[in-house]
Protein backbone atom coordinates (compact mmCIF):
# COMPACT_ATOMS: atom_id res chain seq x y z
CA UNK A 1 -3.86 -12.93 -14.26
CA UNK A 2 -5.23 -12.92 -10.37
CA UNK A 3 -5.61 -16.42 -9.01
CA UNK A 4 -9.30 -16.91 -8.07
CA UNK A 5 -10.19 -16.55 -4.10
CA UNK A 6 -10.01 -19.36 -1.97
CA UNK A 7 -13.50 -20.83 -1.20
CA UNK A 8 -14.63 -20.20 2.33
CA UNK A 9 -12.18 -17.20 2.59
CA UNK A 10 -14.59 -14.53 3.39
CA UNK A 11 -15.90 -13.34 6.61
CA UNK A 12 -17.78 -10.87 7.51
CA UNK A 13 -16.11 -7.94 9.30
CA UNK A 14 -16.31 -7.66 13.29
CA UNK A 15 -19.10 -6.10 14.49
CA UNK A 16 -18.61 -1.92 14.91
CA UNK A 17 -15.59 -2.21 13.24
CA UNK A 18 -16.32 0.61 10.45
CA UNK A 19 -17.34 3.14 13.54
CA UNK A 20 -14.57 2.18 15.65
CA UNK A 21 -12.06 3.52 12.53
CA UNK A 22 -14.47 6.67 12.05
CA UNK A 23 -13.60 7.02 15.96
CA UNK A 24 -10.24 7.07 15.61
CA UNK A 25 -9.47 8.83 12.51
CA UNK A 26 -8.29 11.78 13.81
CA UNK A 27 -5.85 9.79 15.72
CA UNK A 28 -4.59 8.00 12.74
CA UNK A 29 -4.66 11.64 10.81
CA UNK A 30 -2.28 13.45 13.67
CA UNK A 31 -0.01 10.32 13.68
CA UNK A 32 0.54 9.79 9.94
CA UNK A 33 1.32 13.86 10.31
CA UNK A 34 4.33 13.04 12.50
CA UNK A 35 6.05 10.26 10.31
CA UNK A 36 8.29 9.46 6.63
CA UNK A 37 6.82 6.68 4.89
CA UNK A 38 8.94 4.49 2.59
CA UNK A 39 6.21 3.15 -0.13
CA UNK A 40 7.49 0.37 -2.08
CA UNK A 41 5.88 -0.67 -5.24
CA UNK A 42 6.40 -3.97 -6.73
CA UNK A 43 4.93 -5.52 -9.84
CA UNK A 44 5.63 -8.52 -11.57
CA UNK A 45 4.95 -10.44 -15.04
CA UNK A 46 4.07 -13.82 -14.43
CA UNK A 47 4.87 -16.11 -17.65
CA UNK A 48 2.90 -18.95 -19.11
CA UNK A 49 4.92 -21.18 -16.84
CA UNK A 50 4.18 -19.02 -13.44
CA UNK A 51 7.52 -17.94 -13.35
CA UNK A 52 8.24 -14.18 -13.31
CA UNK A 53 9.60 -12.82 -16.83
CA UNK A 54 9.43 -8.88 -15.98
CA UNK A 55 10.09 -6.83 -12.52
CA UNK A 56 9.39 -3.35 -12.14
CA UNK A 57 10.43 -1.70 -8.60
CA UNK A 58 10.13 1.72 -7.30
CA UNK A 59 10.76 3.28 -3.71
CA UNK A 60 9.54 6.28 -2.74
CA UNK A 61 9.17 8.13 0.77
CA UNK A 62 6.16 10.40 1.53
CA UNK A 63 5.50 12.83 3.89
CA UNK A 64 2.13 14.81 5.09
CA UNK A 65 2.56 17.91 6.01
CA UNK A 66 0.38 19.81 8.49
CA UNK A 67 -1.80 21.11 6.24
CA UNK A 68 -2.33 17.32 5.03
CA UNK A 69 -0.68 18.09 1.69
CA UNK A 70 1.18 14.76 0.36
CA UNK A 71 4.38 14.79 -1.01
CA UNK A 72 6.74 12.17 -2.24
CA UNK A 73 10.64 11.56 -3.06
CA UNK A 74 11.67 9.17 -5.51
CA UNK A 75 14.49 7.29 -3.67
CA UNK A 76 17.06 5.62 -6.25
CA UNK A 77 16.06 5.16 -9.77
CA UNK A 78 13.93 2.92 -10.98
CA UNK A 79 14.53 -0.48 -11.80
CA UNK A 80 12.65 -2.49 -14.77
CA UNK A 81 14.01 -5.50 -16.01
């Protein structure tokens, strides 16, 4: 269960902000190219109480290759309790 949004908690982006990242997506694209991401997925079972009764955790590290093809490597095992 999500808690509901705060009141008053949305604002409306900057202005130009969606053509500014069209502008620099190739930038981001030949960047992300160069690197190793570790992606770290978390979830959680909250309990009637709030408290957390169930953890599930997996890391993984992705690459892009040149050609933009993803790929990912399951780092450890993964860990559900």
């Amino acid at each position: 269960m999500l808690a509901p949004p705060l009141a008053g908690a949305w604002e409306e982006p900057p202005a130009g902000l969606v053509k500014r990242v069209a502008e620099n997506e190739g930038k981001t694209e030949e960047a992300r190219n160069r690197y190793l991401y570790t992606q770290t997925v978390v979830i959680e079972e909250m309990g009637g109480r709030g408290g957390v009764e169930g953890r599930y955790r997996e890391v993984r590290e992705v690459i892009f290759s040149p050609e933009g093809e993803r790929t990912e490597w399951m780092q450890g095992r993964r860990v559900s309790t």
